[in-house]
N, C-alpha and C. Protein backbone atom coordinates (compact mmCIF):
# COMPACT_ATOMS: atom_id res chain seq x y z
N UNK A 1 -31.42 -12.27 29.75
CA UNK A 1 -30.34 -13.06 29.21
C UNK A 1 -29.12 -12.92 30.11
N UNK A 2 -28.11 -13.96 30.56
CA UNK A 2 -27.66 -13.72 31.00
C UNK A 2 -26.23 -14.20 30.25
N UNK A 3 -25.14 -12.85 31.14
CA UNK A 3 -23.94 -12.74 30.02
C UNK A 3 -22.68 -13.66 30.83
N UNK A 4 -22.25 -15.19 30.10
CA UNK A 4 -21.19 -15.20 31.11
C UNK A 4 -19.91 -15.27 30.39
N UNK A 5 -19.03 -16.15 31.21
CA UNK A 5 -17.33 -15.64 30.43
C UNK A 5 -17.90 -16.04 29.22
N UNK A 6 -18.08 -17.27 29.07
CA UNK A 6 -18.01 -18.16 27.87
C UNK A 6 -18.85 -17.52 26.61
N UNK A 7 -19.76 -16.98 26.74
CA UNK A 7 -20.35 -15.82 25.57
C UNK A 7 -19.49 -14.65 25.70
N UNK A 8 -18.84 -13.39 26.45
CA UNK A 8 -17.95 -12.99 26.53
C UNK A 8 -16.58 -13.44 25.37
N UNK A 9 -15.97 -14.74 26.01
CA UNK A 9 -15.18 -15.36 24.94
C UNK A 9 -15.70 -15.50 23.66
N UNK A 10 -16.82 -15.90 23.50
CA UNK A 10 -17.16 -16.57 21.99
C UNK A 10 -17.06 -14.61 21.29
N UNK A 11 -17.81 -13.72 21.97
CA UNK A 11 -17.70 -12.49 20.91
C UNK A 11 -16.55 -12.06 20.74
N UNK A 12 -15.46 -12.25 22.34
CA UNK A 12 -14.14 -11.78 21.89
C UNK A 12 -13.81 -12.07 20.22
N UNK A 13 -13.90 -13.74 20.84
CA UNK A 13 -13.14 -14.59 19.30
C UNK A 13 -13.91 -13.95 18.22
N UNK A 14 -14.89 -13.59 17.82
CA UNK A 14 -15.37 -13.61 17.05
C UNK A 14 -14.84 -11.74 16.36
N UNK A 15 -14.93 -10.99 17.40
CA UNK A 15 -14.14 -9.72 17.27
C UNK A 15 -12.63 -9.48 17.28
N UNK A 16 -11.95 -10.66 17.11
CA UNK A 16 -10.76 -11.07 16.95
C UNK A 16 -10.04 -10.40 17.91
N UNK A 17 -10.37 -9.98 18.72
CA UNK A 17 -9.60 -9.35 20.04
C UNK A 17 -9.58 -10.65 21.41
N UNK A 18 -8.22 -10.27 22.10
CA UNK A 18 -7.99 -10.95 23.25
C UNK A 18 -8.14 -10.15 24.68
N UNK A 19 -8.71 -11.37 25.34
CA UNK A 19 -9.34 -10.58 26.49
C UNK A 19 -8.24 -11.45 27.47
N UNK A 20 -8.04 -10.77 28.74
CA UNK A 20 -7.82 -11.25 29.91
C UNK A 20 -8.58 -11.90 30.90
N UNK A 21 -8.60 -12.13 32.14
CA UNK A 21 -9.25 -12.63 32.97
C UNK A 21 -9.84 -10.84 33.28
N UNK A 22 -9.13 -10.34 33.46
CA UNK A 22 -9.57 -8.91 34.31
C UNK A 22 -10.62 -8.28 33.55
N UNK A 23 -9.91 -8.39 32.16
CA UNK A 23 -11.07 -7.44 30.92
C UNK A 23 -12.56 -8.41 30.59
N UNK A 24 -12.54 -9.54 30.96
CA UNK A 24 -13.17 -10.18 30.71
C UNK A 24 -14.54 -10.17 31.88
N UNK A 25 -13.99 -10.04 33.13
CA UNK A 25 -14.69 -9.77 33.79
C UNK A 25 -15.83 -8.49 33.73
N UNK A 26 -14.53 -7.55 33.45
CA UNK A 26 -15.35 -6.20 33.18
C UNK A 26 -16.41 -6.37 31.96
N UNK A 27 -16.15 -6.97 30.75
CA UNK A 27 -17.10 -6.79 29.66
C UNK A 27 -18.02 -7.58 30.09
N UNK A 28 -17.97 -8.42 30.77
CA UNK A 28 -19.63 -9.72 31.10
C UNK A 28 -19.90 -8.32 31.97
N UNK A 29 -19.47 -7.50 33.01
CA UNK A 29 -20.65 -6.86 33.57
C UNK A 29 -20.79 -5.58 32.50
N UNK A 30 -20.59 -5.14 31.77
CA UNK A 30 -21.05 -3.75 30.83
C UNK A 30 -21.77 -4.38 29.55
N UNK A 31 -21.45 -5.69 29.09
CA UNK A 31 -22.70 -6.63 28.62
C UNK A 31 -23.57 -6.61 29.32
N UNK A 32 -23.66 -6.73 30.29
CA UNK A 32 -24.31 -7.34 31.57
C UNK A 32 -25.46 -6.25 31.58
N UNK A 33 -25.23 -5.07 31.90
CA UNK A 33 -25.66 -3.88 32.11
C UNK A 33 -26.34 -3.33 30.45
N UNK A 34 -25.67 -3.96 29.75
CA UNK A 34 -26.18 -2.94 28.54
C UNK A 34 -27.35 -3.92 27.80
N UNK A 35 -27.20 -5.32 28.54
CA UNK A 35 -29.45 -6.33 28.04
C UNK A 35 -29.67 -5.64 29.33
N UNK A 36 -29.92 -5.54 30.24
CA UNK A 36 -30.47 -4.92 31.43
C UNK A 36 -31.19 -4.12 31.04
N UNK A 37 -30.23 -2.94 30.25
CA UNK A 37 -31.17 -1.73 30.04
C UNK A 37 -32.23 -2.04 28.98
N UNK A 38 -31.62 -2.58 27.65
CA UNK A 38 -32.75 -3.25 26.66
C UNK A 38 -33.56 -3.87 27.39
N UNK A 39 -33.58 -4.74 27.94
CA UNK A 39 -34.88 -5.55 28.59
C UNK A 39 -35.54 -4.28 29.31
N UNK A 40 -35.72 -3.05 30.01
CA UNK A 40 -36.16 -2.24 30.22
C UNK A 40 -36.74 -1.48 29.41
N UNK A 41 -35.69 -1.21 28.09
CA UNK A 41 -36.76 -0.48 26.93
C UNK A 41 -37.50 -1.37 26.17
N UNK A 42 -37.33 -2.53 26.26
CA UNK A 42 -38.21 -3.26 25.92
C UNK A 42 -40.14 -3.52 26.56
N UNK A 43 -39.75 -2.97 27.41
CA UNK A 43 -40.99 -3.00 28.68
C UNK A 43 -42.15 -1.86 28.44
N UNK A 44 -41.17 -0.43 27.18
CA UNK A 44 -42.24 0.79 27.52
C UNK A 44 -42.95 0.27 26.11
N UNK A 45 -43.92 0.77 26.02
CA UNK A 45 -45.04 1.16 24.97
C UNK A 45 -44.94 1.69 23.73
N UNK A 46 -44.87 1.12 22.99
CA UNK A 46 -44.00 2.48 21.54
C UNK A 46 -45.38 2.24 20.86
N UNK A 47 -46.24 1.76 21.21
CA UNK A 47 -47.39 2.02 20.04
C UNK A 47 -48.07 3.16 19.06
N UNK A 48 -47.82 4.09 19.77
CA UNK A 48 -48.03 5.46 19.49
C UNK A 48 -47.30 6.57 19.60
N UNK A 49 -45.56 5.72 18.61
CA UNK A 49 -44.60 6.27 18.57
C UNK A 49 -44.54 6.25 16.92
N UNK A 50 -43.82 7.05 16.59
CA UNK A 50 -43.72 7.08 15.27
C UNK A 50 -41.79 6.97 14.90
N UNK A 51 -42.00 5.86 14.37
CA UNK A 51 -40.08 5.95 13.82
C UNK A 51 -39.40 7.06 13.50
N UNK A 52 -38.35 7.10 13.73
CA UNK A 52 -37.26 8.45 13.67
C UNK A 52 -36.32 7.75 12.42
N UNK A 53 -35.81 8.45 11.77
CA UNK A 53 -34.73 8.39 10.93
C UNK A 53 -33.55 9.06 11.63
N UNK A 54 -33.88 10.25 12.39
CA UNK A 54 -32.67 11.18 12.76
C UNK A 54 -34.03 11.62 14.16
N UNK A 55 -33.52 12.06 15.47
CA UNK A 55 -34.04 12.37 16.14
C UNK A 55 -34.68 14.34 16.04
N UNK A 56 -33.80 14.71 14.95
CA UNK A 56 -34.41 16.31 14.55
C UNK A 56 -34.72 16.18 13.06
N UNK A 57 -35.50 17.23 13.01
CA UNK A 57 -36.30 16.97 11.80
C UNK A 57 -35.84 17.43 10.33
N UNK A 58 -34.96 17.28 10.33
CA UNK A 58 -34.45 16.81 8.91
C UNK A 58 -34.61 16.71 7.46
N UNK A 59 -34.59 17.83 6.50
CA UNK A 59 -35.09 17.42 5.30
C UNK A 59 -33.97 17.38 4.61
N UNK A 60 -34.20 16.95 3.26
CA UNK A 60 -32.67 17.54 2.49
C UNK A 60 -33.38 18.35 1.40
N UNK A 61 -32.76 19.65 1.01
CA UNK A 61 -32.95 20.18 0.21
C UNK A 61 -32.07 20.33 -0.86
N UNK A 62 -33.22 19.82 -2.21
CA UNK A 62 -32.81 18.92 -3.42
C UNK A 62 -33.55 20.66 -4.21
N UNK A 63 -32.84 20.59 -5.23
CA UNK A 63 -33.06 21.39 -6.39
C UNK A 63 -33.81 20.83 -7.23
N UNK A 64 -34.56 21.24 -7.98
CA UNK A 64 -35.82 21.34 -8.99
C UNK A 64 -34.72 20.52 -10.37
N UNK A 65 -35.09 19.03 -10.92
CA UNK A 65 -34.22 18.52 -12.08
C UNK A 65 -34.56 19.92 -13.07
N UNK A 66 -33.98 20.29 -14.06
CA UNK A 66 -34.33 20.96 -14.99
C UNK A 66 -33.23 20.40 -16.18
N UNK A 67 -33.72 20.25 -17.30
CA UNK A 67 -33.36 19.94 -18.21
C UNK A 67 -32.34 20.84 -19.14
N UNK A 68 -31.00 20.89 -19.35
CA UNK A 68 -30.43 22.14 -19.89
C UNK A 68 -29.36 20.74 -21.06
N UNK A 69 -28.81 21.73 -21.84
CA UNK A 69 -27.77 21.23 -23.01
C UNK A 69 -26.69 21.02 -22.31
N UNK A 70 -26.14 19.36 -23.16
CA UNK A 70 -25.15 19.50 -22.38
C UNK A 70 -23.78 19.86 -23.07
N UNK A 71 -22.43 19.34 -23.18
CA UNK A 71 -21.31 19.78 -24.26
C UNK A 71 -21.75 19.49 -25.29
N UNK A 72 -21.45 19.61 -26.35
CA UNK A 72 -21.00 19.23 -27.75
C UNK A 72 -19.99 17.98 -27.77
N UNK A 73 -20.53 17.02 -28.28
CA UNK A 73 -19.64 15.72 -28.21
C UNK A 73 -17.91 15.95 -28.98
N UNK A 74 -18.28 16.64 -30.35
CA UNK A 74 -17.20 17.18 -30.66
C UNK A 74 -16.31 18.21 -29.83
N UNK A 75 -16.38 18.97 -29.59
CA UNK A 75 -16.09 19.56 -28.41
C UNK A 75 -14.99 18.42 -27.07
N UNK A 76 -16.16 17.67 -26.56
CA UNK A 76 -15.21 16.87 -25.84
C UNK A 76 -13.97 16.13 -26.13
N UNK A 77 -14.77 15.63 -27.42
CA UNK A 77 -12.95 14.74 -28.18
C UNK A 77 -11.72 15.53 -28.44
N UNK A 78 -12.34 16.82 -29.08
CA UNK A 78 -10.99 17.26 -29.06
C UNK A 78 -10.08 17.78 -28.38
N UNK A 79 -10.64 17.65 -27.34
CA UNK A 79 -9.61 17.58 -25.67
C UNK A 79 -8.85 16.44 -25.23
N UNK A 80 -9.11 15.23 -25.81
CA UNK A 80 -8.85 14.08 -25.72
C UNK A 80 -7.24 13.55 -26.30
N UNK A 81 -6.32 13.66 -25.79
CA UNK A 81 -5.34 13.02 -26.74
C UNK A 81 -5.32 12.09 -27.71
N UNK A 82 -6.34 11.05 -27.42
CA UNK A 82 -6.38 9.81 -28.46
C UNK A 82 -7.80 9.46 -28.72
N UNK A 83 -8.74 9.71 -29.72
CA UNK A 83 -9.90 8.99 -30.41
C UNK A 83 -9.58 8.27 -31.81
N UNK A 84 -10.85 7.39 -31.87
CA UNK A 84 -11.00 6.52 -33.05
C UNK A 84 -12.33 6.17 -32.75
N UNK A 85 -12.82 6.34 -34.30
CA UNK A 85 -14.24 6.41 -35.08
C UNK A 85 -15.23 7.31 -33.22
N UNK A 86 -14.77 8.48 -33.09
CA UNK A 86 -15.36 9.05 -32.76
C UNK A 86 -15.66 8.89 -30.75
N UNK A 87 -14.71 7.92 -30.70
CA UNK A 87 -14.60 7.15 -28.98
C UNK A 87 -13.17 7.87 -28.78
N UNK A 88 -13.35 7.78 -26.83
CA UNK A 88 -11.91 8.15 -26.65
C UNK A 88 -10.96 6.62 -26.75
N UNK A 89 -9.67 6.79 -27.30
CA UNK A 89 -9.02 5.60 -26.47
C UNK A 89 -8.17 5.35 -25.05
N UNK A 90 -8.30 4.39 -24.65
CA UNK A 90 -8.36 4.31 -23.25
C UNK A 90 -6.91 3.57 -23.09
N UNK A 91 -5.61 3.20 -22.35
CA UNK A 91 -4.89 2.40 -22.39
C UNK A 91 -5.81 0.81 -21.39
N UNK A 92 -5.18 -0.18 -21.99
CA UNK A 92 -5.44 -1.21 -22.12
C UNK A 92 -5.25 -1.52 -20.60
N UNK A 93 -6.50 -2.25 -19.77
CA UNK A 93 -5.95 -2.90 -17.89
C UNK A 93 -6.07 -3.98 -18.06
N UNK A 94 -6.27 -5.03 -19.05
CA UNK A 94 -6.61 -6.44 -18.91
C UNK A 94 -5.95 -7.22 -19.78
N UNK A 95 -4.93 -7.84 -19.45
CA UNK A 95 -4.85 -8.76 -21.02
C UNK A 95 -5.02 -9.61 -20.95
């Protein structure tokens, strides 16, 4: 593929940044350079590659769910400055 001003321009615009003549030059060649290299890794063999998530091997260590009690509902309300029929009340965001 080849990179010129005018694709250059269209991603500027599209990355809402302004380019110069000078900067512009420079990004068509480091575009330029950076399908180059893709079209190269495009060329090797991955058939008998296996996908990476993270290049090291990685687990996360998760704790066992276990089931335990939780507060006392009563308990919670009466921490509450304001309930009715057993709900907290909330001040009002919508009218």
């Amino acid at each position: 593929m080849q990179i010129t001003k005018e694709l250059v321009g269209y991603v500027a615009e599209l990355s809402r940044i302004e380019l110069d003549e000078a900067q512009t030059e420079k990004m068509q060649q480091e575009l330029g350079a950076i399908v180059e290299y893709m079209d190269i890794l495009s060329t090797l063999d991955t058939t008998e590659t296996e996908p990476l998530s993270h290049i090291f091997a990685i687990t996360n260590v998760m704790r066992e769910d276990e089931v335990r009690p939780s507060a006392e509902k009563a308990d919670i309300l009466k921490n509450l400055p304001e309930t009715e029929d057993g709900m907290p009340v909330v001040p009002r965001t919508i009218d």
